[in-house]
Protein backbone atom coordinates (compact mmCIF):
# COMPACT_ATOMS: atom_id res chain seq x y z
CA UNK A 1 12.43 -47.86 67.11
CA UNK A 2 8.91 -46.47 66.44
CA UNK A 3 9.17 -44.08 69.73
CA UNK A 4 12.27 -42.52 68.01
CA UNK A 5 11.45 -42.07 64.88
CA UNK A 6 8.06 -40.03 65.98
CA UNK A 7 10.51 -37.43 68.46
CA UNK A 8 12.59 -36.88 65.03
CA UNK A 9 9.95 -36.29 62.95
CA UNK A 10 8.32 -33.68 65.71
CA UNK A 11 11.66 -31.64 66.06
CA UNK A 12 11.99 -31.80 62.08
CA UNK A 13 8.43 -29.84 62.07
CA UNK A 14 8.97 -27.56 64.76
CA UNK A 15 12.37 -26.21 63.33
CA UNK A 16 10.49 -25.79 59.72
CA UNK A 17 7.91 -23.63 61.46
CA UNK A 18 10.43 -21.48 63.27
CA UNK A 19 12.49 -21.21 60.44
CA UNK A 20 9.58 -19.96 58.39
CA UNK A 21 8.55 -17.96 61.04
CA UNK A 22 12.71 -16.37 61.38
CA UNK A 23 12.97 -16.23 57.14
CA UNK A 24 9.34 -14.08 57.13
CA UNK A 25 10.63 -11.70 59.79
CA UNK A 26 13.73 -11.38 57.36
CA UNK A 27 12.11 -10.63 54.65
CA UNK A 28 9.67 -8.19 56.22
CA UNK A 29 13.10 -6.60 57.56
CA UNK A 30 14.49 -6.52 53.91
CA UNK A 31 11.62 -5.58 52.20
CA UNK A 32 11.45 -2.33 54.66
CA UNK A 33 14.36 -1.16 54.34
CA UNK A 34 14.49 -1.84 50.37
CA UNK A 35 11.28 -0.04 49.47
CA UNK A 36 10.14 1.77 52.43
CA UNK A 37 10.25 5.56 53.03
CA UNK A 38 13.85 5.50 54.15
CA UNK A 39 14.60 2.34 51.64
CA UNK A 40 17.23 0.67 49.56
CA UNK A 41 15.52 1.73 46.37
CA UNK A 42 14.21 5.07 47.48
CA UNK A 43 17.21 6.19 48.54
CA UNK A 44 19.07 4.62 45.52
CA UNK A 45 16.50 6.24 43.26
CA UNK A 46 17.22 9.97 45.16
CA UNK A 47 21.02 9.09 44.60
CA UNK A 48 20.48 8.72 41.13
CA UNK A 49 18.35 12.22 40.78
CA UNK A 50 20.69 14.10 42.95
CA UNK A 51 23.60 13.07 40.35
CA UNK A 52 21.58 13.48 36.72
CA UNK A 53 20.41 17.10 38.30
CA UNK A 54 23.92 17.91 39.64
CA UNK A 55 25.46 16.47 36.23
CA UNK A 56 22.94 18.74 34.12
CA UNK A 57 23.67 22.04 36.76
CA UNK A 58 27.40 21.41 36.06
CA UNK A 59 26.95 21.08 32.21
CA UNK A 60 24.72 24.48 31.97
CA UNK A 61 27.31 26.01 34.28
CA UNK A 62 29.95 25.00 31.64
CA UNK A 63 27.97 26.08 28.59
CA UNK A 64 27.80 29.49 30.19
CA UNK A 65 31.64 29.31 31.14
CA UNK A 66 32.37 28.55 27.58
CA UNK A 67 30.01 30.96 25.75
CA UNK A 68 31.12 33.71 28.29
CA UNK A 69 34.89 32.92 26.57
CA UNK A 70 34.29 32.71 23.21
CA UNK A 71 31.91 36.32 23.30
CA UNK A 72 34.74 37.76 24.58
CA UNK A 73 37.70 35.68 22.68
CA UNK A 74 35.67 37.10 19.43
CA UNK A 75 34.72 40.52 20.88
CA UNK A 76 31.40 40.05 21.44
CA UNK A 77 28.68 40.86 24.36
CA UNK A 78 25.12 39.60 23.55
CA UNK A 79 23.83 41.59 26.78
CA UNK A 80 25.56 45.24 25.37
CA UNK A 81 24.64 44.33 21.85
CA UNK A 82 20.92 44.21 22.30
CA UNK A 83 20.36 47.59 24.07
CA UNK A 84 20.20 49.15 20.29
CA UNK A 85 17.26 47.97 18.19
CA UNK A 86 17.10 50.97 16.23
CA UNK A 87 18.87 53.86 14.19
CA UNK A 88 17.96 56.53 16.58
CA UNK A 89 18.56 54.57 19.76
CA UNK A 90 22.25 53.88 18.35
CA UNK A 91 22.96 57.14 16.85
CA UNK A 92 26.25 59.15 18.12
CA UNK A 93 26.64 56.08 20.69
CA UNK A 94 29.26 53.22 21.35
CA UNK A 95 30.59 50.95 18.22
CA UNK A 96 29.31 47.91 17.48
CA UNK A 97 31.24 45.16 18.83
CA UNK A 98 29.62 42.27 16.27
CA UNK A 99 27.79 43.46 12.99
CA UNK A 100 24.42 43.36 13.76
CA UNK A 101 20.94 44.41 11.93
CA UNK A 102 19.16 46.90 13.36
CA UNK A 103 15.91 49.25 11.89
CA UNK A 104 15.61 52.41 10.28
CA UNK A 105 12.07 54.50 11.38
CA UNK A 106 10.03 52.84 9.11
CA UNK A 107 11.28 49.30 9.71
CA UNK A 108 13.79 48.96 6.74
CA UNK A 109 16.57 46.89 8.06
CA UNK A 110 20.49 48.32 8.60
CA UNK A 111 23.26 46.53 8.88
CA UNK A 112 25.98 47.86 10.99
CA UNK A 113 29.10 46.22 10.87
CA UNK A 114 31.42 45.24 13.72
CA UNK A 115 33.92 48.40 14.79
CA UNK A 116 31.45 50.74 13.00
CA UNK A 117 28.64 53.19 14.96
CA UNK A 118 26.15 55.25 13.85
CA UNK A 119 27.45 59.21 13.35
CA UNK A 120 25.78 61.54 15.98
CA UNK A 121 24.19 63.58 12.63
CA UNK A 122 23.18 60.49 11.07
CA UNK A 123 19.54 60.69 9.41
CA UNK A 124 17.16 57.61 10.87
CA UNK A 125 15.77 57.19 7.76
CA UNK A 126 17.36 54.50 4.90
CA UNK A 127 15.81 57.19 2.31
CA UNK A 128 17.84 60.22 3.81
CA UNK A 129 21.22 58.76 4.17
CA UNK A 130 22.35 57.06 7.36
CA UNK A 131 25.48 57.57 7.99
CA UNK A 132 28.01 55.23 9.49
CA UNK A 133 31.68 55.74 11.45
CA UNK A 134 34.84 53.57 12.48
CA UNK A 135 37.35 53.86 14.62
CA UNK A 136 39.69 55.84 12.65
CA UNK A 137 36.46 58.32 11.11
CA UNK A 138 35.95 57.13 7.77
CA UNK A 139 32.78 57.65 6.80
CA UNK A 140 30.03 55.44 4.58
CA UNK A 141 26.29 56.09 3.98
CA UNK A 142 23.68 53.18 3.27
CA UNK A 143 22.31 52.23 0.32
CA UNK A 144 19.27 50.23 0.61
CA UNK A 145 18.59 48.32 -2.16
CA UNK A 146 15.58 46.65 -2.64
CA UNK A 147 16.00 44.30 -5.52
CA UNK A 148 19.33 42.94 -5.52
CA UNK A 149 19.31 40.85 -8.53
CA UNK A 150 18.29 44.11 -10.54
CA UNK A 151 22.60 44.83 -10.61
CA UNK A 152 23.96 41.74 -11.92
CA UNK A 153 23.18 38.69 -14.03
CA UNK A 154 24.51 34.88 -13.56
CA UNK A 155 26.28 33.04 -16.37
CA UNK A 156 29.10 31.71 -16.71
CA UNK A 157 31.18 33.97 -19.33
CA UNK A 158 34.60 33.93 -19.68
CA UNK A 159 37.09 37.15 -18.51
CA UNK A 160 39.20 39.52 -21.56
CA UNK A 161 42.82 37.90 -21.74
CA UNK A 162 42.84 35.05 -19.41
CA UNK A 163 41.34 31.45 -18.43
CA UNK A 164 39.76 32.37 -15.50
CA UNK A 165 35.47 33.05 -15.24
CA UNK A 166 33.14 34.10 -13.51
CA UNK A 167 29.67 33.16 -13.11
CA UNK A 168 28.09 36.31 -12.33
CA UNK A 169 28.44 40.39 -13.86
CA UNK A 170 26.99 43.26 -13.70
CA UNK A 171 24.10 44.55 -15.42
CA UNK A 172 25.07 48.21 -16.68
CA UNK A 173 22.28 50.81 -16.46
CA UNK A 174 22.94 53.28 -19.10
CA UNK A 175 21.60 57.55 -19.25
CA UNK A 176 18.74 57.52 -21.82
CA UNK A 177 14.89 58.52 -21.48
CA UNK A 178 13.99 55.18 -19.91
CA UNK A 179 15.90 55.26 -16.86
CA UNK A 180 15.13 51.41 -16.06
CA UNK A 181 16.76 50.40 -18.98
CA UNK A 182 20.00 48.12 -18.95
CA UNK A 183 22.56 47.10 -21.00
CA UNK A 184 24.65 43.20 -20.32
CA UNK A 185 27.85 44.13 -20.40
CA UNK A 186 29.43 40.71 -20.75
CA UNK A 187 32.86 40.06 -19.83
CA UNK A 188 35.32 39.02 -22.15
CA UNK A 189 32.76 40.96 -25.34
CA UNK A 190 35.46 43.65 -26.02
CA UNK A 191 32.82 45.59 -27.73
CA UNK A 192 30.72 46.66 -24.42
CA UNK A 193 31.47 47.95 -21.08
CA UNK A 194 31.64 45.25 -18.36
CA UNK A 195 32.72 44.32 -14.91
CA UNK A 196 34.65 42.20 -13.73
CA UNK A 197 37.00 41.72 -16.40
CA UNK A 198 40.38 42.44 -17.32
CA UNK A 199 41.50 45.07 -19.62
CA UNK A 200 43.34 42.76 -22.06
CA UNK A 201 45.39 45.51 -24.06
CA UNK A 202 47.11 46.56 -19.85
CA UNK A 203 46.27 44.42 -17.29
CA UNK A 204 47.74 41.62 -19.10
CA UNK A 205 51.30 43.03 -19.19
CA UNK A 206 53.58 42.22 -16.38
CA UNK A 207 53.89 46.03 -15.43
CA UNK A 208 50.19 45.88 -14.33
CA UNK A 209 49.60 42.14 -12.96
CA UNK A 210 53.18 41.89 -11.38
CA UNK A 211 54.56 45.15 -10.30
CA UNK A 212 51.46 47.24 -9.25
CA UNK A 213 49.35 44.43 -7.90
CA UNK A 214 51.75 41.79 -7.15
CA UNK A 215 50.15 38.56 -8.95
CA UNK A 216 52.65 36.33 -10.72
CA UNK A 217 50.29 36.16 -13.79
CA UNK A 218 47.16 37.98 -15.15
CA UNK A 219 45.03 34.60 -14.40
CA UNK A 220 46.04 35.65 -11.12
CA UNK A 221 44.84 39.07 -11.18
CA UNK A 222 41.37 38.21 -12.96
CA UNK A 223 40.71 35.60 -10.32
CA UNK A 224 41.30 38.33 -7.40
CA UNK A 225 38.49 40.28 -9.73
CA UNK A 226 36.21 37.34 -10.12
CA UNK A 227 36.53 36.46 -6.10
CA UNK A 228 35.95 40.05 -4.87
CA UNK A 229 33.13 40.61 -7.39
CA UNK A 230 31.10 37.79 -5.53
CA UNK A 231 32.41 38.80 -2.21
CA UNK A 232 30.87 42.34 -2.98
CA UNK A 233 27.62 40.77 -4.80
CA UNK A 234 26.62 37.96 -1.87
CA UNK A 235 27.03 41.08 0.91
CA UNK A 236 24.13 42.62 -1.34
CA UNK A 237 22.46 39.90 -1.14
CA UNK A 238 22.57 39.07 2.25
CA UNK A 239 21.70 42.70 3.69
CA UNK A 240 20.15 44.15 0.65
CA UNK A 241 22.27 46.82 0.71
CA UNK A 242 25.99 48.63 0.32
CA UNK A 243 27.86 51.10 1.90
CA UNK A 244 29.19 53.73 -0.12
CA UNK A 245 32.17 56.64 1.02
CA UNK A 246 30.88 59.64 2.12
CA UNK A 247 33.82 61.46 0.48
CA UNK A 248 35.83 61.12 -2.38
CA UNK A 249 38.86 59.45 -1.67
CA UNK A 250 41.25 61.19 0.20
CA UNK A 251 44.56 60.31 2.49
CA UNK A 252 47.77 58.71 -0.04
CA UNK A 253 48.11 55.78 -1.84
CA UNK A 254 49.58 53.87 1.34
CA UNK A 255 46.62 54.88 3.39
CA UNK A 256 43.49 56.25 1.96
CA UNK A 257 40.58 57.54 3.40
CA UNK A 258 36.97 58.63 3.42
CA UNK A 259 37.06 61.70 5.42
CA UNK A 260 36.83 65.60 4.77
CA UNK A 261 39.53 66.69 2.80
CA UNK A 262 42.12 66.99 0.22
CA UNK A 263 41.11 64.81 -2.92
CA UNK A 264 43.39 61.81 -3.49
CA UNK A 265 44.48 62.54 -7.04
CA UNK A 266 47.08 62.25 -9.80
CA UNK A 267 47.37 58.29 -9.69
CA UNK A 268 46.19 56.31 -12.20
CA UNK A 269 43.11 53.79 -12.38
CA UNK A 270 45.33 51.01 -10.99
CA UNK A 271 46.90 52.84 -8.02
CA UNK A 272 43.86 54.38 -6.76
CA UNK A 273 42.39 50.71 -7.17
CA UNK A 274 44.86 49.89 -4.78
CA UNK A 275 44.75 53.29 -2.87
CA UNK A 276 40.66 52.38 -2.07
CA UNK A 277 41.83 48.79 -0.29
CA UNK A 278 43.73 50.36 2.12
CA UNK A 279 41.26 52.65 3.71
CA UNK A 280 39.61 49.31 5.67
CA UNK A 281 41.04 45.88 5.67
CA UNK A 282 39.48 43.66 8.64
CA UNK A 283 38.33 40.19 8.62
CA UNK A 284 34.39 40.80 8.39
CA UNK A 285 34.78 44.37 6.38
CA UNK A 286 36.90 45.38 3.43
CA UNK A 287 36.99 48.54 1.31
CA UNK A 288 37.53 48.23 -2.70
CA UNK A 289 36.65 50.78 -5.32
CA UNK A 290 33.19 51.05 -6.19
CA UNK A 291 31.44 49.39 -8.93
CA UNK A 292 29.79 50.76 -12.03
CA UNK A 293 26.56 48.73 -10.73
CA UNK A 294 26.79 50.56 -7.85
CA UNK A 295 27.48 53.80 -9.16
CA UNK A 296 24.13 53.08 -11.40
CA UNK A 297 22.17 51.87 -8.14
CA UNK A 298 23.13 55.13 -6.26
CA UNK A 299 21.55 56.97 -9.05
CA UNK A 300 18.71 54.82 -9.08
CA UNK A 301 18.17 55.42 -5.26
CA UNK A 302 18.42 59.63 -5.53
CA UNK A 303 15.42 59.40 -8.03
CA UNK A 304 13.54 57.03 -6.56
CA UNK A 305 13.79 58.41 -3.03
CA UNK A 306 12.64 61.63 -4.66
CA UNK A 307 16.07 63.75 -3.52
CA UNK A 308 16.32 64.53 -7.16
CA UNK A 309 14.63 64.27 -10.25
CA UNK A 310 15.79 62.51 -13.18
CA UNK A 311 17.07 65.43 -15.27
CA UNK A 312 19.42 66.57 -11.92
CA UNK A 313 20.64 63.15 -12.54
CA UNK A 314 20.73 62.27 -15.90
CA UNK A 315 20.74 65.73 -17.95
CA UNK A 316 22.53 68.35 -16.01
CA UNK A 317 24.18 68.53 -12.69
CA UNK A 318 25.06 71.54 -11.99
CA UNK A 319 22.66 72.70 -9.15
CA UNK A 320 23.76 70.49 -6.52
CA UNK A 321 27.55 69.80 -8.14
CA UNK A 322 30.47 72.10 -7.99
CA UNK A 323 31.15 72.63 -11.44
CA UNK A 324 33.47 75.68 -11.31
CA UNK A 325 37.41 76.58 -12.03
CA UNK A 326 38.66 74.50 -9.52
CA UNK A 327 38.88 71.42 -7.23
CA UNK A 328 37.97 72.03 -3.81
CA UNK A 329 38.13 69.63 -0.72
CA UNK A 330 35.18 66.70 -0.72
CA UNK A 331 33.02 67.54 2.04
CA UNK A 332 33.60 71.25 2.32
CA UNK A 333 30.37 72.81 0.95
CA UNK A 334 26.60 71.34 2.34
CA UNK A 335 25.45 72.10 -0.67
CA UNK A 336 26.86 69.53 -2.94
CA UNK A 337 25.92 66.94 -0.26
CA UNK A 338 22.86 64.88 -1.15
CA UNK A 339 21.36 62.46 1.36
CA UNK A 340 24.22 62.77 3.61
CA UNK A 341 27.05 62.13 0.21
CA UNK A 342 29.19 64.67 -0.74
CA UNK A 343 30.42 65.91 -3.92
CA UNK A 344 28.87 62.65 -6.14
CA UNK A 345 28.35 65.37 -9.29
CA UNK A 346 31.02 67.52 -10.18
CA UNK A 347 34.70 68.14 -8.48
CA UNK A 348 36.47 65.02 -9.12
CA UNK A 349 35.44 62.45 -11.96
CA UNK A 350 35.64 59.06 -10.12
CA UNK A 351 36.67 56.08 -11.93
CA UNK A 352 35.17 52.88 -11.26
CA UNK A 353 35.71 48.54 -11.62
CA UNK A 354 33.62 48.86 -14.84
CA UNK A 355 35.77 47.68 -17.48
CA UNK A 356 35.11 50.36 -21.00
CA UNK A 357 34.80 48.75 -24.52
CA UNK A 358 37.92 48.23 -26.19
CA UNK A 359 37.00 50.05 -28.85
CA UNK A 360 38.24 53.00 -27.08
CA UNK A 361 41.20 54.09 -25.52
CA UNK A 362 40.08 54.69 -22.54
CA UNK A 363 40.60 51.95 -20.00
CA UNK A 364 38.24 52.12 -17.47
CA UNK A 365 34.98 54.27 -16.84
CA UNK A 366 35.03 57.12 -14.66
CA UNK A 367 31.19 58.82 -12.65
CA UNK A 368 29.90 61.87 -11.65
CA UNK A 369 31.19 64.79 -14.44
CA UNK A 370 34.02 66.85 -13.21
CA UNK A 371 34.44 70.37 -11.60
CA UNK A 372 35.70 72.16 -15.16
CA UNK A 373 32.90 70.43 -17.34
CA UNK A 374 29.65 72.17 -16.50
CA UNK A 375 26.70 69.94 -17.69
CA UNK A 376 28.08 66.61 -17.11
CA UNK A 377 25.60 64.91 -15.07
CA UNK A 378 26.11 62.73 -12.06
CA UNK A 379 25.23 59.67 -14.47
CA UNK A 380 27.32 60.57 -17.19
CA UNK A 381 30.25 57.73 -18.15
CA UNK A 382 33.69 59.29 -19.74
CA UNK A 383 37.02 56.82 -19.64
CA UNK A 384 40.94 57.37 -20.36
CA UNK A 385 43.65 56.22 -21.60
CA UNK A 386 45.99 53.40 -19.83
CA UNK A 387 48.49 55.62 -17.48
CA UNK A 388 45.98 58.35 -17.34
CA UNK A 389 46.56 60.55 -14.20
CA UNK A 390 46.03 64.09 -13.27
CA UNK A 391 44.17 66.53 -10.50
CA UNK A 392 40.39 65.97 -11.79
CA UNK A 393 40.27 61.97 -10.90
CA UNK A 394 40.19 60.01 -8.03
CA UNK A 395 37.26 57.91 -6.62
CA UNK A 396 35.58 56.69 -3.71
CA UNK A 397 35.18 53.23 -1.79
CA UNK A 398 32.35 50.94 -0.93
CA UNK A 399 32.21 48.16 1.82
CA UNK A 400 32.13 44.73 1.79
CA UNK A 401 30.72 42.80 4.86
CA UNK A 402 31.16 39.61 5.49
């Protein structure tokens, strides 16, 4: 029994050794092909960067698939749009396919809006008058402004003859010796001239509110004020600037334009209101009747870019105005065109948003004297009765850029 039990205990050792031995070579095996050169791991680990690189190549590849889309679902190219940095390099060259900013001579900044280019006889300069073209040749020149919040104040004030207010309105720069000098014209104070507000003695009747402009009430119609107001005051702000017409208004009531031409005339205040929002009506740019802020800033810019002196402006006119015995065509004579505007003294009086004091009869104010009133200066403020129309008034539009 002892002989037996040693031969079992001998094979029991021998088999633990080999199997050691057998497991070792295994695992030398395993090991070698998990971690070596040509390995599990390695090769798992190259898997795994293959796929994160391929995955990040496919997502860049769809980015650029997706931006190329929406550029040209929204009309825009990035790689066209960047060949013009400035005025000069743009000037009598392709419109703009996205507003974009781009730089007089001397750095000032320009914005150009989308479906606009620069006209070929464009000045490069923000002080001459740059000059600015759509599609269909209307015509606006820049007005750089340097400190926006010089043309309006913010309260909250209440409008003439309604329940509707606004939180901003213009400050109105009146002719005296001091040409800085401004007067608050606060809506709702029927004793001052003010914008925006409502005429309450017309544009609260149903003939004005309903028929002409189409609102069912004249809360309706002072809101539409209010709203385009700050539509017209935040593009101010945000490109410290405004685009005026070139021309008086011309075209008809249906269409207006701001081209050379035959004055738009005999319509009253309210249908050349409407006349001026027909000339441009796009998502990112709209055309409304200028403001009597604006009419004061264009003033402001003529003396202070030294084009004329403050007596041309504020006294008498009539050496770069036609003042004579008749109307003639805006644009027609050079020499009533200052920094690339024509006919802003003289020929037709142009009425404006600014609301006159009620104390008056006349409605609204009208700019620039009038071609049978030699003496009127370009700053000089007259108004008219409700209904008013005849040859001697029209107006002219300014932008509003989203």
């Amino acid at each position: 029994m002892k002989k037996i039990k040693k031969e079992i205990k001998g094979i029991t050792l021998v088999a633990l050794v080999v199997t050691i031995i057998v497991l070792l070579i295994l695992s030398g095996v395993a090991i070698s092909l998990s971690i070596g050169e040509d390995g599990i791991f390695k090769r798992a680990q190259d898997a795994s960067k293959i796929y994160e690189n391929a995955s990040q190549n496919e997502l860049i590849e769809i980015e650029k698939v997706s931006n190329y889309i929406d550029n040209h679902l929204n009309g825009e190219n990035s790689e066209e749009q960047e060949k013009y940095k400035t005025v000069e390099e743009a000037r009598g060259k392709d419109f703009f396919e996205k507003t974009d900013i781009i730089l007089d001579k001397n750095g000032k900044k320009v914005v150009i809006p989308e479906n606009f280019r620069v006209t070929e006889d464009s000045e490069i300069d923000v002080n001459k008058g740059i000059v600015i073209e759509d599609k269909d040749n209307n015509q606006f020149v820049w007005i750089n402004v340097e400190n926006p919040n010089n043309m309006y104040e913010e309260a909250e004030v209440q409008l003439s003859g309604s329940n509707i207010k606004t939180n901003r309105y213009s400050k109105i720069r009146i002719r005296n010796n001091d040409d800085t000098k401004y007067v608050i014209g606060i809506p709702g104070n029927l004793e001052s001239n003010r914008e925006p507000d409502l005429r309450s003695d017309c544009d609260t009747k149903e003939e004005i509110y309903k028929e002409i402009f189409g609102y069912n009430s004249a809360d309706e119609l002072a809101k539409s004020f209010v709203d385009e107001y700050n539509d017209m005051i935040s593009s101010l702000i945000k490109y410290n600037g405004f685009y005026v017409g070139r021309y008086e208004l011309t075209g008809n009531k249906e269409k207006a334009t701001e081209k050379k031409g035959k004055v738009l005339n005999n319509l009253t205040w309210h249908e050349i209101y409407n006349a001026c929002h027909t000339v441009i009506n796009s998502e990112n740019v709209k055309s409304t009747m200028i403001y009597g802020c604006q009419w004061d800033e264009i003033i402001n810019w003529l003396l202070n870019t030294g084009v004329k002196n403050s007596d041309e402006l504020n006294v008498n006119s009539d050496s770069w105005g036609n003042y004579s015995e008749s109307l003639i065509e805006t644009g027609s004579n050079e020499k009533f065109m200052v920094n690339k505007i024509f006919d802003l003294a003289g020929n037709a009086s142009e009425w404006t948003q600014e609301a006159s004091t009620e104390l008056s009869l006349g409605i609204r104010i009208d700019r620039g004297g009038v071609y049978y009133h030699p003496g009127w200066p370009a700053s000089d403020r007259d108004s008219n009765e409700f209904g008013f129309k005849d040859e001697a008034h029209s107006s002219r539009c300014v932008l509003i850029i989203k």
